[in-house]
Protein backbone atom coordinates (compact mmCIF):
# COMPACT_ATOMS: atom_id res chain seq x y z
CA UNK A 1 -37.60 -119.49 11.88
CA UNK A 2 -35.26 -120.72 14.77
CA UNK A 3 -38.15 -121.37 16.54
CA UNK A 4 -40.82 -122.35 14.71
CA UNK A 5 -42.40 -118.90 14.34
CA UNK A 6 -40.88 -117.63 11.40
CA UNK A 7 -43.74 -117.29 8.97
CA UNK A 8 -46.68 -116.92 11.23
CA UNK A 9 -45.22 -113.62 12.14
CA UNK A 10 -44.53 -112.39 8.99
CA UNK A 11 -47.74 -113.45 7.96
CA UNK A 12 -49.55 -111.85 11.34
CA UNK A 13 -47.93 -108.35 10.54
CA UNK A 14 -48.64 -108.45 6.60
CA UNK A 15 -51.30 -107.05 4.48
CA UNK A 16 -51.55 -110.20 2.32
CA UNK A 17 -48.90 -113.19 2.15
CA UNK A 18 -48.90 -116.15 0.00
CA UNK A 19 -47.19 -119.37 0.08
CA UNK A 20 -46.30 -121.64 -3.02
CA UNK A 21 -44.32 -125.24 -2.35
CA UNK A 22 -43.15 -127.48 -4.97
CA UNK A 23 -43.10 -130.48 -3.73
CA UNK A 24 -43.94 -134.41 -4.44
CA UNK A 25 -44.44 -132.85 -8.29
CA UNK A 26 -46.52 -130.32 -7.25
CA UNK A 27 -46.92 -126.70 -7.44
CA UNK A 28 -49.18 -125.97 -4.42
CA UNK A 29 -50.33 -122.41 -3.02
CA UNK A 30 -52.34 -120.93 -0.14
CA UNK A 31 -52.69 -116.90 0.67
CA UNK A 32 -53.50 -114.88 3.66
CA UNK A 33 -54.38 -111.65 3.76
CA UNK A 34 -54.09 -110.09 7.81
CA UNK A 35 -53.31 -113.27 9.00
CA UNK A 36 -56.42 -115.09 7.38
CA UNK A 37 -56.50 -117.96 5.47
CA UNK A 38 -58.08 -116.87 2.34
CA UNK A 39 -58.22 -120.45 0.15
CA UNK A 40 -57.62 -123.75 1.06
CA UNK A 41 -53.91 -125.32 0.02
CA UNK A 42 -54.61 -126.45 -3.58
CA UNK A 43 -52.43 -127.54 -6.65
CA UNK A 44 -51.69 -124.69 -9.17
CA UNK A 45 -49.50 -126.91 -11.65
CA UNK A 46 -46.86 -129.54 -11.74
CA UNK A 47 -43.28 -129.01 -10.90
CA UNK A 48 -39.69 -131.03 -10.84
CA UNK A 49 -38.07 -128.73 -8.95
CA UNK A 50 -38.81 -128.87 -4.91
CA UNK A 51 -38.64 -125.42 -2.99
CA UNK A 52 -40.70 -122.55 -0.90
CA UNK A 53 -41.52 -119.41 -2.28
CA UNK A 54 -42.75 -116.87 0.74
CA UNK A 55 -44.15 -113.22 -0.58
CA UNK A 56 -45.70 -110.52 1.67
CA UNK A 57 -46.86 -106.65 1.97
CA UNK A 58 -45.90 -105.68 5.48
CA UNK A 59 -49.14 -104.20 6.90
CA UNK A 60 -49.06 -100.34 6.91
CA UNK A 61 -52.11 -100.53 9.76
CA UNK A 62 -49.20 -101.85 11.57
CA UNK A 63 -46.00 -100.36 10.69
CA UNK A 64 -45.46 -96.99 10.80
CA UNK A 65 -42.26 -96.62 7.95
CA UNK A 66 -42.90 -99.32 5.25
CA UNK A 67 -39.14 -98.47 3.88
CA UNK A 68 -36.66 -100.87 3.67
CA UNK A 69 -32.73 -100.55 3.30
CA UNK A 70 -31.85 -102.84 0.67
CA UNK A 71 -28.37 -103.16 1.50
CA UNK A 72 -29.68 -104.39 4.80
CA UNK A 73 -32.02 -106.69 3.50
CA UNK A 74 -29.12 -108.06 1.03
CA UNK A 75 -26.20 -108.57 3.87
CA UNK A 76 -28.45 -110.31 6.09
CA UNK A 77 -29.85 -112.89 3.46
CA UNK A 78 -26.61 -113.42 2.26
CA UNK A 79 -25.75 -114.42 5.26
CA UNK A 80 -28.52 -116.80 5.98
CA UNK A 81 -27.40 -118.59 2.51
CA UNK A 82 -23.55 -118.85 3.79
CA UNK A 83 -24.85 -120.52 6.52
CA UNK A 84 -27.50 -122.50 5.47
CA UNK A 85 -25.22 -124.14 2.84
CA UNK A 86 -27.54 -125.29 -0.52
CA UNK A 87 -30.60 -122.60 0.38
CA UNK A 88 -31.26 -120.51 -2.53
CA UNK A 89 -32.81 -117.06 -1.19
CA UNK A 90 -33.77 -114.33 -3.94
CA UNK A 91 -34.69 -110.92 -2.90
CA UNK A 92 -36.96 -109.22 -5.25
CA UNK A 93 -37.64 -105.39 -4.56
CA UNK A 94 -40.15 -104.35 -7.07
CA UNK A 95 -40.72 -101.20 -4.94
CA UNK A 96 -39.11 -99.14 -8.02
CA UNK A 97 -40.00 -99.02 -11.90
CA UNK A 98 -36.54 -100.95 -12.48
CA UNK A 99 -36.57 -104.20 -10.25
CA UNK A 100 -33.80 -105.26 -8.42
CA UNK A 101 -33.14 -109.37 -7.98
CA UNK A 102 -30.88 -110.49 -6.28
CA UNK A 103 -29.87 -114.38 -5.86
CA UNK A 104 -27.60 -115.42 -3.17
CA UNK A 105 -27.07 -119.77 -3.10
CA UNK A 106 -23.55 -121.02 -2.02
CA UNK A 107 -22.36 -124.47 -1.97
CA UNK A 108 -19.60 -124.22 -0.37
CA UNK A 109 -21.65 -122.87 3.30
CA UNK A 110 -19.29 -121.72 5.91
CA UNK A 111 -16.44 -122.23 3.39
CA UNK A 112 -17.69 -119.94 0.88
CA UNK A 113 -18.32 -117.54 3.31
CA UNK A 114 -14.58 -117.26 4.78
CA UNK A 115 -13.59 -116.88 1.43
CA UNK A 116 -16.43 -114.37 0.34
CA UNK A 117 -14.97 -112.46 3.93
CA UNK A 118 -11.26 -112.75 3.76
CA UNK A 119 -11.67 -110.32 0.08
CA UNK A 120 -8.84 -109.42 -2.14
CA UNK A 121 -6.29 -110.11 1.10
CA UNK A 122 -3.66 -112.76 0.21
CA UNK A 123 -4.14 -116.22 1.89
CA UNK A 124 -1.59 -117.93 3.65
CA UNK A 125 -2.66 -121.59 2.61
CA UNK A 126 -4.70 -122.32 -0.14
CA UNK A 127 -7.51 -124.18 0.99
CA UNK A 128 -9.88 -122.94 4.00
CA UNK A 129 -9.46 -125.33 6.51
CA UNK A 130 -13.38 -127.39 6.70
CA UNK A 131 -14.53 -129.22 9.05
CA UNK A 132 -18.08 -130.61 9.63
CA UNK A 133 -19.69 -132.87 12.55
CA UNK A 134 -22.49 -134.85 13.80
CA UNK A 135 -23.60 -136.32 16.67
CA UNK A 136 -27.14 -136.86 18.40
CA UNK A 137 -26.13 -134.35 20.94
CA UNK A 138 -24.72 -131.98 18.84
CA UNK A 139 -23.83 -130.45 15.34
CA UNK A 140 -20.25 -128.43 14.17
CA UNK A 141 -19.44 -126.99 11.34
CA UNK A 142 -15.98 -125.05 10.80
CA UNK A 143 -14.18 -123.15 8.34
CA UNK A 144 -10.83 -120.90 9.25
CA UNK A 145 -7.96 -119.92 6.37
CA UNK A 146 -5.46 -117.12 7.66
CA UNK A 147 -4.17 -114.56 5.29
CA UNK A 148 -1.30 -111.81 5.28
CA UNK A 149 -3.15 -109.53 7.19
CA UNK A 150 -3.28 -108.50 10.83
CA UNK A 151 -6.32 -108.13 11.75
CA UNK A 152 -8.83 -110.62 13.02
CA UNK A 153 -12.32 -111.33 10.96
CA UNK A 154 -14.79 -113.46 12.77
């Protein structure tokens, strides 16, 4: 999470979470259930591909609608990939007898995203305009393209 926190919320308000990293060519796993560690970290198998799997049952002891919107869900993490340019996130809802995956993993970050935002309107230059920054102080990162439209999309 932005600050550190991310998962040791998730896994305080869950019924059970586990946690498998590949890594190092390793497949390694730990699970919680309420927010206890229920095994040591140990190696399940071997692995070329590097990564972080998080999966969790929000605790019903704790919530009060255990229902999620999965539009919501989906708009959000797509979002998260745009920006986090190279992060593959799939959402798995398996909350049916049909399960739903979806993948969302865009190369192109902030780029991708104007593009995936400006739709079937008409660009008025070809190539977003990219432009990405560092410096020990600070990061930017900026993408812009203008189309035939009139209204503004931020």
């Amino acid at each position: 999470g932005l600050h550190g926190v991310g998962v040791s919320v998730v896994n305080a308000l869950s019924e059970w979470l586990e946690v498998e990293v590949q890594r190092d060519g390793q497949v390694y796993r730990q699970r919680y259930q309420r927010g206890i560690k229920q095994n040591e970290l140990e190696v399940v198998g071997k692995s070329k591909e590097s990564g972080t799997t998080v999966t969790f049952k929000p605790d019903a002891q704790i919530f009060t609608e255990l229902r999620y919107n999965f539009d919501t869900l989906s708009n959000r993490l797509r979002e998260l990939a745009f920006l986090n340019k190279g992060l593959r996130i799939v959402l798995v809802d398996e909350r049916e007898a049909k399960k739903v995956e979806e993948t969302y993993e865009y190369e192109g970050g902030l780029a991708s995203f104007v593009e995936f935002l400006r739709g079937n309107r008409v660009p008025l230059h070809d190539k977003v305009v990219y432009f990405e920054a560092s410096r020990p102080e600070a990061e930017i990162e900026l993408a812009l393209q203008y189309d035939d439209g009139y209204s503004e999309n931020t």
